[in-house]
N, C-alpha and C. Protein backbone atom coordinates (compact mmCIF):
# COMPACT_ATOMS: atom_id res chain seq x y z
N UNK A 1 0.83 -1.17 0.00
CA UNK A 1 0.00 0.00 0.00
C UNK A 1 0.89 1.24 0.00
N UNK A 2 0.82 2.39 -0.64
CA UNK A 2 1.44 3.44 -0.85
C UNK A 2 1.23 4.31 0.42
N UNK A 3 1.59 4.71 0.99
CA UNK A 3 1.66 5.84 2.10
C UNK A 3 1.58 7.08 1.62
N UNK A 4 0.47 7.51 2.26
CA UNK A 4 -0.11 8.78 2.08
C UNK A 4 0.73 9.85 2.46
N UNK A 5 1.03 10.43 1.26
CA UNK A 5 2.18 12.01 1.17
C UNK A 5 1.43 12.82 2.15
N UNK A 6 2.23 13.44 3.10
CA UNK A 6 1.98 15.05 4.07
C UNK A 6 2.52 15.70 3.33
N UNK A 7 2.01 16.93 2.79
CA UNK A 7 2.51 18.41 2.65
C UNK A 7 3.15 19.05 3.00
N UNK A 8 4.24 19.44 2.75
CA UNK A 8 5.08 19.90 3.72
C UNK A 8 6.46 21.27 2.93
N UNK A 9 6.74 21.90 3.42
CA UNK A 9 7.64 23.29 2.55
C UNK A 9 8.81 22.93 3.12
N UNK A 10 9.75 22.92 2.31
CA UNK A 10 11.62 22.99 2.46
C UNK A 10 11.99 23.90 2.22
N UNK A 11 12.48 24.82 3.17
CA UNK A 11 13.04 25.77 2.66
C UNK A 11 14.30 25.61 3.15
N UNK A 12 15.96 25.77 2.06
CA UNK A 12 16.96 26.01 2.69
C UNK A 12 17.77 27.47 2.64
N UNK A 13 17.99 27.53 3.95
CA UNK A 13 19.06 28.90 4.52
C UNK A 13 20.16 29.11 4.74
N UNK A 14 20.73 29.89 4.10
CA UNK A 14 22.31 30.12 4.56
C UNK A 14 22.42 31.75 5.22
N UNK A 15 21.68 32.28 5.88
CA UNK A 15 21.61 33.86 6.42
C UNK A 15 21.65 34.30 5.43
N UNK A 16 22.02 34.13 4.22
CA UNK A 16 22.47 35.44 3.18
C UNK A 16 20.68 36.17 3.22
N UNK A 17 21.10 37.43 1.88
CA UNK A 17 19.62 38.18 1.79
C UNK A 17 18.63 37.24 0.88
N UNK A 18 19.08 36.38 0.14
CA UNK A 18 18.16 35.83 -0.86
C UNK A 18 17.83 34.62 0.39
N UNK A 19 18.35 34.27 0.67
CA UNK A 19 17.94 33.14 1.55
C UNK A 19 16.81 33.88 2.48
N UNK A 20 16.86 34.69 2.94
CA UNK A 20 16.40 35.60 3.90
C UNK A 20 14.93 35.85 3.03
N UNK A 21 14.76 36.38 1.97
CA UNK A 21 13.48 36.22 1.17
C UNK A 21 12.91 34.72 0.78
N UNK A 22 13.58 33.81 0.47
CA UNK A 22 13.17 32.73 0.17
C UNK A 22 12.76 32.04 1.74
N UNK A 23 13.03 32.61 2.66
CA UNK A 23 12.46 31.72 3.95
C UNK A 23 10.89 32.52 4.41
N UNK A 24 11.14 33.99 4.01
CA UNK A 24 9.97 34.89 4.19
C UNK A 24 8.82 34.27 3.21
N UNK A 25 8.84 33.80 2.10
CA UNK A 25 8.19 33.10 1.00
C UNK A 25 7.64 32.34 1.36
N UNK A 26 8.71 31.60 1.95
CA UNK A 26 8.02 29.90 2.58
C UNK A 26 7.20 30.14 3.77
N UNK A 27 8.19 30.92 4.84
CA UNK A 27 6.91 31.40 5.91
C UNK A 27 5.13 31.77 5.42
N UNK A 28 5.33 32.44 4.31
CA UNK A 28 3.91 32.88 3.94
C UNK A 28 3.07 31.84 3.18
N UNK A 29 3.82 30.72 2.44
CA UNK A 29 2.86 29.67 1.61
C UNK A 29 2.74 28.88 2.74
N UNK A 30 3.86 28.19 4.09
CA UNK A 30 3.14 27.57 5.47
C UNK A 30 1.94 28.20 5.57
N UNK A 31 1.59 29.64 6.01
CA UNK A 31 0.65 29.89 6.89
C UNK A 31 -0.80 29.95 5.82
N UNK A 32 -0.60 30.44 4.66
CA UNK A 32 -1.56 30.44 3.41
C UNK A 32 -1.90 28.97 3.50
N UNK A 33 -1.10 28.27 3.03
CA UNK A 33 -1.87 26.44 3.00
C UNK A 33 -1.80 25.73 4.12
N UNK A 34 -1.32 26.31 5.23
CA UNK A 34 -1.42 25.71 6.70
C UNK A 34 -0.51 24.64 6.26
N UNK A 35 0.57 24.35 6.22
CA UNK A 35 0.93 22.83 6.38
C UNK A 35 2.26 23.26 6.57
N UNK A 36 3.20 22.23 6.91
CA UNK A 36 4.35 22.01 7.81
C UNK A 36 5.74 22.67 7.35
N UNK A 37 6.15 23.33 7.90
CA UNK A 37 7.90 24.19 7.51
C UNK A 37 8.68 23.33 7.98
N UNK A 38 9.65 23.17 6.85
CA UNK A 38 10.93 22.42 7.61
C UNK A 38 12.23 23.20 7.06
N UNK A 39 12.58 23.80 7.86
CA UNK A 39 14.01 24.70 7.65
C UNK A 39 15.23 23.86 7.58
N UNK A 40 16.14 24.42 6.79
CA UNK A 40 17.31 23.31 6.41
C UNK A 40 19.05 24.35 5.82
N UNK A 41 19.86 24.03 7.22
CA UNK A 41 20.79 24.42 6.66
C UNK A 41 21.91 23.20 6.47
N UNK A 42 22.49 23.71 5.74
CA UNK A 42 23.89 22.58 5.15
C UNK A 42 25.25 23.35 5.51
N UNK A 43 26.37 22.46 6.59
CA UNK A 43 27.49 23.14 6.56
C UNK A 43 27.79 22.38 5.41
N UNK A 44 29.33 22.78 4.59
CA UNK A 44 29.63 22.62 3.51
C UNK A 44 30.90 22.29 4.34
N UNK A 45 31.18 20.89 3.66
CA UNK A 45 32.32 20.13 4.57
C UNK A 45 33.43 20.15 3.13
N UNK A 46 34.56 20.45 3.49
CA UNK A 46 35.51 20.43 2.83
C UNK A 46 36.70 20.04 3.13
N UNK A 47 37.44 18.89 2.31
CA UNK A 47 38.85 18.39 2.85
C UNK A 47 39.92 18.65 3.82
N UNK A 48 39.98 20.50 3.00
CA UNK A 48 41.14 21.36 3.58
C UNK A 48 40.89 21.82 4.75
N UNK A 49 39.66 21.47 5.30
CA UNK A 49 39.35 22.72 7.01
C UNK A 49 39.31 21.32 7.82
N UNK A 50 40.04 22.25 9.11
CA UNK A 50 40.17 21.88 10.16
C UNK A 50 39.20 21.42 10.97
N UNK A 51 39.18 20.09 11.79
CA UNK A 51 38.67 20.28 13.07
C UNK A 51 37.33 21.13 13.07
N UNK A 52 38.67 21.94 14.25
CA UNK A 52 37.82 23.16 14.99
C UNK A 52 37.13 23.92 13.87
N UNK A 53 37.28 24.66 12.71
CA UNK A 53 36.83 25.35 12.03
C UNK A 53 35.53 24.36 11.51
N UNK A 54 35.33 23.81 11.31
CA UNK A 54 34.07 22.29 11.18
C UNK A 54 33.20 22.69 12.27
N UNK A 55 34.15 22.36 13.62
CA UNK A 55 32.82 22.09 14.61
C UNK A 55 32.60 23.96 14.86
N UNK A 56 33.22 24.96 14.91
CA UNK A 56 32.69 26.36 14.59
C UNK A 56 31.67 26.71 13.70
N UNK A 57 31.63 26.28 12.42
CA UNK A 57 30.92 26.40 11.03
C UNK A 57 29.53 25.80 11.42
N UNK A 58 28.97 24.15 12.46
CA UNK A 58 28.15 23.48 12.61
C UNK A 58 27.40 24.35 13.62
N UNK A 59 28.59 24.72 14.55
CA UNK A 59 27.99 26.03 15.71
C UNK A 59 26.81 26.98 15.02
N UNK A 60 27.47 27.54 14.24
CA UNK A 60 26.81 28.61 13.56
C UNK A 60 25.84 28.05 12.83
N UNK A 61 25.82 27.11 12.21
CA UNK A 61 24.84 26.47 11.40
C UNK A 61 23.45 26.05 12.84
N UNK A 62 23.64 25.85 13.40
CA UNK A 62 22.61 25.00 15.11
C UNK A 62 21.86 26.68 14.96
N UNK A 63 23.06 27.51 15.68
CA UNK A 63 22.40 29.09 15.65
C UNK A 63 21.52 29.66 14.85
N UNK A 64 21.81 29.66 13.61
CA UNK A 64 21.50 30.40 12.66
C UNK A 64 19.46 29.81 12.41
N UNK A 65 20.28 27.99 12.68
CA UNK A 65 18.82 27.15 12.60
C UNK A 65 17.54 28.08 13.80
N UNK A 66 18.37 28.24 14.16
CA UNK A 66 17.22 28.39 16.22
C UNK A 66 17.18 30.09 15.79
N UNK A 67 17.46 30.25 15.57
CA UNK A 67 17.23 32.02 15.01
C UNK A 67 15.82 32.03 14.42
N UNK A 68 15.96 31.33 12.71
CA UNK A 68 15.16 31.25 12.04
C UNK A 68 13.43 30.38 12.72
N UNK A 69 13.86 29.18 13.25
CA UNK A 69 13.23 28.53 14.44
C UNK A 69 11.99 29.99 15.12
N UNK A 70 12.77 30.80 15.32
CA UNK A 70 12.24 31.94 16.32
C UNK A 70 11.74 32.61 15.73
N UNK A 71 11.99 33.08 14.00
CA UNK A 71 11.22 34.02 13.61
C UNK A 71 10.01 33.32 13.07
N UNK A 72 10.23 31.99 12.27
CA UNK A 72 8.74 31.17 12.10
C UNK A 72 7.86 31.27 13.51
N UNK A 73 8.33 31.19 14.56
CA UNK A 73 6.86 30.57 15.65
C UNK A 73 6.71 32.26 16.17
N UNK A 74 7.25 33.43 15.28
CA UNK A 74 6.72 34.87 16.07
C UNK A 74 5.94 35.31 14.97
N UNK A 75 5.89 34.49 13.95
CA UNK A 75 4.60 34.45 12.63
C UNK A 75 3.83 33.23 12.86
N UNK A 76 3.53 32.86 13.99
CA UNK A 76 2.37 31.62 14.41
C UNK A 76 2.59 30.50 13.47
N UNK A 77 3.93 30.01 12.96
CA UNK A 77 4.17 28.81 12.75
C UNK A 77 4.25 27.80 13.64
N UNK A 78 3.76 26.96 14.17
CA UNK A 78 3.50 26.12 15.19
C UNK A 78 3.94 24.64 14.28
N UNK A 79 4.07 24.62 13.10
CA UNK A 79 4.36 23.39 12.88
C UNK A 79 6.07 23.38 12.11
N UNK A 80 6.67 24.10 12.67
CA UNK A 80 8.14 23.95 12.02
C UNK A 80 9.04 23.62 12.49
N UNK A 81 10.04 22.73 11.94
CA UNK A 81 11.29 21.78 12.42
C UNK A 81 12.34 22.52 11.54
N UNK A 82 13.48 22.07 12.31
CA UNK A 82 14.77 22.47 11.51
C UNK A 82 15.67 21.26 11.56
N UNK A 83 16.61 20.90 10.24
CA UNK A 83 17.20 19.48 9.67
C UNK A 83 19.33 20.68 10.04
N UNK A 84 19.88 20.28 10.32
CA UNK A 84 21.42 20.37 10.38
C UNK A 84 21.85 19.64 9.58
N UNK A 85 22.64 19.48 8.45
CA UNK A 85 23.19 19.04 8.13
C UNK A 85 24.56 19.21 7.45
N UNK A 86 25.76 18.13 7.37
CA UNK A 86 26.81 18.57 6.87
C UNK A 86 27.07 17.66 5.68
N UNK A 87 27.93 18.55 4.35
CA UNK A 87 27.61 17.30 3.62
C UNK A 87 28.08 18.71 1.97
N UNK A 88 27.62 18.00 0.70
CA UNK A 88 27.27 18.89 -0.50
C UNK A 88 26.05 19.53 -0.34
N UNK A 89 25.71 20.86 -0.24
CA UNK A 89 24.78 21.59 -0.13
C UNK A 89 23.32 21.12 -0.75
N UNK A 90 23.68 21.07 -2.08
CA UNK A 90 22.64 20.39 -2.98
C UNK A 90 22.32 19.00 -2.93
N UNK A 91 23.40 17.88 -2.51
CA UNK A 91 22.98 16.35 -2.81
C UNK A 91 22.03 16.59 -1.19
N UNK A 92 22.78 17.04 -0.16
CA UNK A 92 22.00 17.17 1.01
C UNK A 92 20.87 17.70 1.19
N UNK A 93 20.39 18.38 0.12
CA UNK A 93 19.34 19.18 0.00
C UNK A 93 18.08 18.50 -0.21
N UNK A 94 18.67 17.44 -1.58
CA UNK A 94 17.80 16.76 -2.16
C UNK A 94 17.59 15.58 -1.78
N UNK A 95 18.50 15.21 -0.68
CA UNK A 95 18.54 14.17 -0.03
C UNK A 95 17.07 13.82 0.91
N UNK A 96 17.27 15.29 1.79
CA UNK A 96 16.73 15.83 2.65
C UNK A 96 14.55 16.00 2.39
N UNK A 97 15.07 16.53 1.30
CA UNK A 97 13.23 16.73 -0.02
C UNK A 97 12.92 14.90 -0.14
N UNK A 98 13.69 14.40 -0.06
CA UNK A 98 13.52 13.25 -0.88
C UNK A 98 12.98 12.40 0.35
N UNK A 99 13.35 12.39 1.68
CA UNK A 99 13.43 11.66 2.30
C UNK A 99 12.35 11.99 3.04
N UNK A 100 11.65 13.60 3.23
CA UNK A 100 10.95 13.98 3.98
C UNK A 100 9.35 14.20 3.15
N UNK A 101 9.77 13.50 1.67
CA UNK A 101 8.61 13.95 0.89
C UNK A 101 8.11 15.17 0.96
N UNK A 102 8.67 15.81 0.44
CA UNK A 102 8.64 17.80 0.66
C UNK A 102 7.98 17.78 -0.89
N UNK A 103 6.70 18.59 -0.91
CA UNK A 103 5.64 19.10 -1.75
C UNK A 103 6.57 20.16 -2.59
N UNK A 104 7.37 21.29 -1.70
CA UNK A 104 7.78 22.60 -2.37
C UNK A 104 9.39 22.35 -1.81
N UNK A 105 10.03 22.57 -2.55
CA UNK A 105 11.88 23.20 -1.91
C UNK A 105 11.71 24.72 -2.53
N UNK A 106 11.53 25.49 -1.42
CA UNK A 106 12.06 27.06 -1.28
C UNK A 106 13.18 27.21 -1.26
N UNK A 107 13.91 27.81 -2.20
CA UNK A 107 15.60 28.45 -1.84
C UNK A 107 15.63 29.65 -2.88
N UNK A 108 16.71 30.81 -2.04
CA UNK A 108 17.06 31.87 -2.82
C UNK A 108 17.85 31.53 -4.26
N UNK A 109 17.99 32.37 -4.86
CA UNK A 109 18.48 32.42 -6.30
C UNK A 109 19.99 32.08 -6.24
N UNK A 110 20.74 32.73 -5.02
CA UNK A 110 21.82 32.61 -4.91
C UNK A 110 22.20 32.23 -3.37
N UNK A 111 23.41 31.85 -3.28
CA UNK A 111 23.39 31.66 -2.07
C UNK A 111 24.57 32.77 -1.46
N UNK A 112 25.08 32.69 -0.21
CA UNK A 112 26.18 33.44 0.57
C UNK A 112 27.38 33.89 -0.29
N UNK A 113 27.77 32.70 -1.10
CA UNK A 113 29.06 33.21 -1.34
C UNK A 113 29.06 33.48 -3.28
N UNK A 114 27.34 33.89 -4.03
CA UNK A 114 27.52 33.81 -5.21
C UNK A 114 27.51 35.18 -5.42
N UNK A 115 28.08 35.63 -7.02
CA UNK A 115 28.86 36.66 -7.01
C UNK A 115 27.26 37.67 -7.72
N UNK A 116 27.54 38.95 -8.14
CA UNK A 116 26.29 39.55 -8.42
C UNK A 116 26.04 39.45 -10.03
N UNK A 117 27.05 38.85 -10.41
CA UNK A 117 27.42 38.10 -12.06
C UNK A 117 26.89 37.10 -12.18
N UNK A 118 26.23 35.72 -11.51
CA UNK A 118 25.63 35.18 -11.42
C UNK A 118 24.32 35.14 -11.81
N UNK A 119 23.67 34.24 -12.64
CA UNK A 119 21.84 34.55 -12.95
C UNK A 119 21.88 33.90 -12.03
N UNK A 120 22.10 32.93 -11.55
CA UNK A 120 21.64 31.81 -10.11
C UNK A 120 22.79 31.31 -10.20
N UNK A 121 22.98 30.52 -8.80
CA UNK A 121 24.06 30.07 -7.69
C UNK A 121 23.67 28.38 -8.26
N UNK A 122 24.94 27.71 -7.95
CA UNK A 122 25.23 26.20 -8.67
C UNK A 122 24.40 25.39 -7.48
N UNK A 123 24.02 25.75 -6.90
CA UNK A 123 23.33 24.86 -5.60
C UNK A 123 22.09 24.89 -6.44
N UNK A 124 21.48 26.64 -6.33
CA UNK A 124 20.02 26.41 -6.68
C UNK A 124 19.78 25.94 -8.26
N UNK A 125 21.08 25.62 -9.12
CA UNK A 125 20.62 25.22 -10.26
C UNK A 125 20.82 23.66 -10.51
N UNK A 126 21.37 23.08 -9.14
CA UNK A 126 21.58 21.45 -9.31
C UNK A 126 19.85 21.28 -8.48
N UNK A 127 19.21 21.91 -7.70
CA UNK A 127 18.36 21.85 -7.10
C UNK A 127 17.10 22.02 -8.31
N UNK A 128 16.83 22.90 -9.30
CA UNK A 128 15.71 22.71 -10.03
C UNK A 128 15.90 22.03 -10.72
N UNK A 129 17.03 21.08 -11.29
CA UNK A 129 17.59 20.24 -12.54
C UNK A 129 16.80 18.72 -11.62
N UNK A 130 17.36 18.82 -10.40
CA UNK A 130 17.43 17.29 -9.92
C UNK A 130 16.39 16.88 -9.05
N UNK A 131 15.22 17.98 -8.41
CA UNK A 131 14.52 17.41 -7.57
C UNK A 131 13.02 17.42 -7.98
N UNK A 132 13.23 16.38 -7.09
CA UNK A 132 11.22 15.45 -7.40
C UNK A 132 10.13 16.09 -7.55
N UNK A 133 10.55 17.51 -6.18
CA UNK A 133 9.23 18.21 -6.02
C UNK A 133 9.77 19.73 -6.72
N UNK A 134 8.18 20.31 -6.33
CA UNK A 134 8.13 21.86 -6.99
C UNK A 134 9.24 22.83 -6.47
N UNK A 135 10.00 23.28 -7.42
CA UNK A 135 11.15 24.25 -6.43
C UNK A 135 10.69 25.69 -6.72
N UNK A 136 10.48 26.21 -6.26
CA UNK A 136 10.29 27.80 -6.08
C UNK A 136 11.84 28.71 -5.75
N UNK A 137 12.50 29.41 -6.79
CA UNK A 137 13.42 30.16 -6.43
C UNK A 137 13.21 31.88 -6.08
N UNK A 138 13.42 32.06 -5.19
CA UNK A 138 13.21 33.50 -4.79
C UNK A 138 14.39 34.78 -5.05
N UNK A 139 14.25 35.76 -5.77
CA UNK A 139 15.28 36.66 -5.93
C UNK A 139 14.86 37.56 -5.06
């Protein structure tokens, strides 16, 4: 028997400003269709960093989660979770949609570190190429 899909919005954040609109987006289609936010940041694990600079980067990533955490439930989101993860931004992304059966993936156009030369950031363009569900990109 097939198991009945929940509805549910992905949005992923990296603090930047597009991220910052693309979570405001998602906040507003949660509360418009009532159904479940799940916030999602990705540290970006790389060979060359240290340690400590890892478990600093995850720090900030927990924070940044419980921030956002705070501004969903001061817009009467009552049904939102946040996912940590470390990993490729995008395979983790889609990992993440895939696993949680996510209806929408919300993400900005670009992310933190894309340049203003950019039409869109390589995350959000492996993200509308490769995933299952509806992606909504926000500029």
């Amino acid at each position: 028997m097939k198991r009945k899909r929940i509805p549910s919005i992905l949005v992923a954040i990296d603090g930047s400003d597009y991220s910052d609109k693309a979570f405001e987006y998602a906040c507003e289609l949660s509360i418009m269709k009532n159904i479940p936010l799940i916030i999602i940041n990705v540290v970006e694990e790389y060979a060359t960093i240290g340690r400590s600079i890892l478990r600093e980067l995850k720090k900030s990533s927990k924070q940044l989660l419980h921030e956002y955490k705070g501004r969903s439930e001061s817009l009467d989101i009552r049904t939102a979770r946040t996912i940590h993860s470390v990993g490729n931004a995008a395979e983790e992304i889609l990992k993440i949609a895939n696993g949680k059966d996510a209806t929408t993936l919300v993400i900005g156009s670009k992310g933190k570190y894309g340049t203003s030369k950019d039409m869109l950031g390589g995350t959000s363009y492996k993200l509308i190429h490769y995933s299952r569900c509806t992606v909504t990109v926000v500029k």
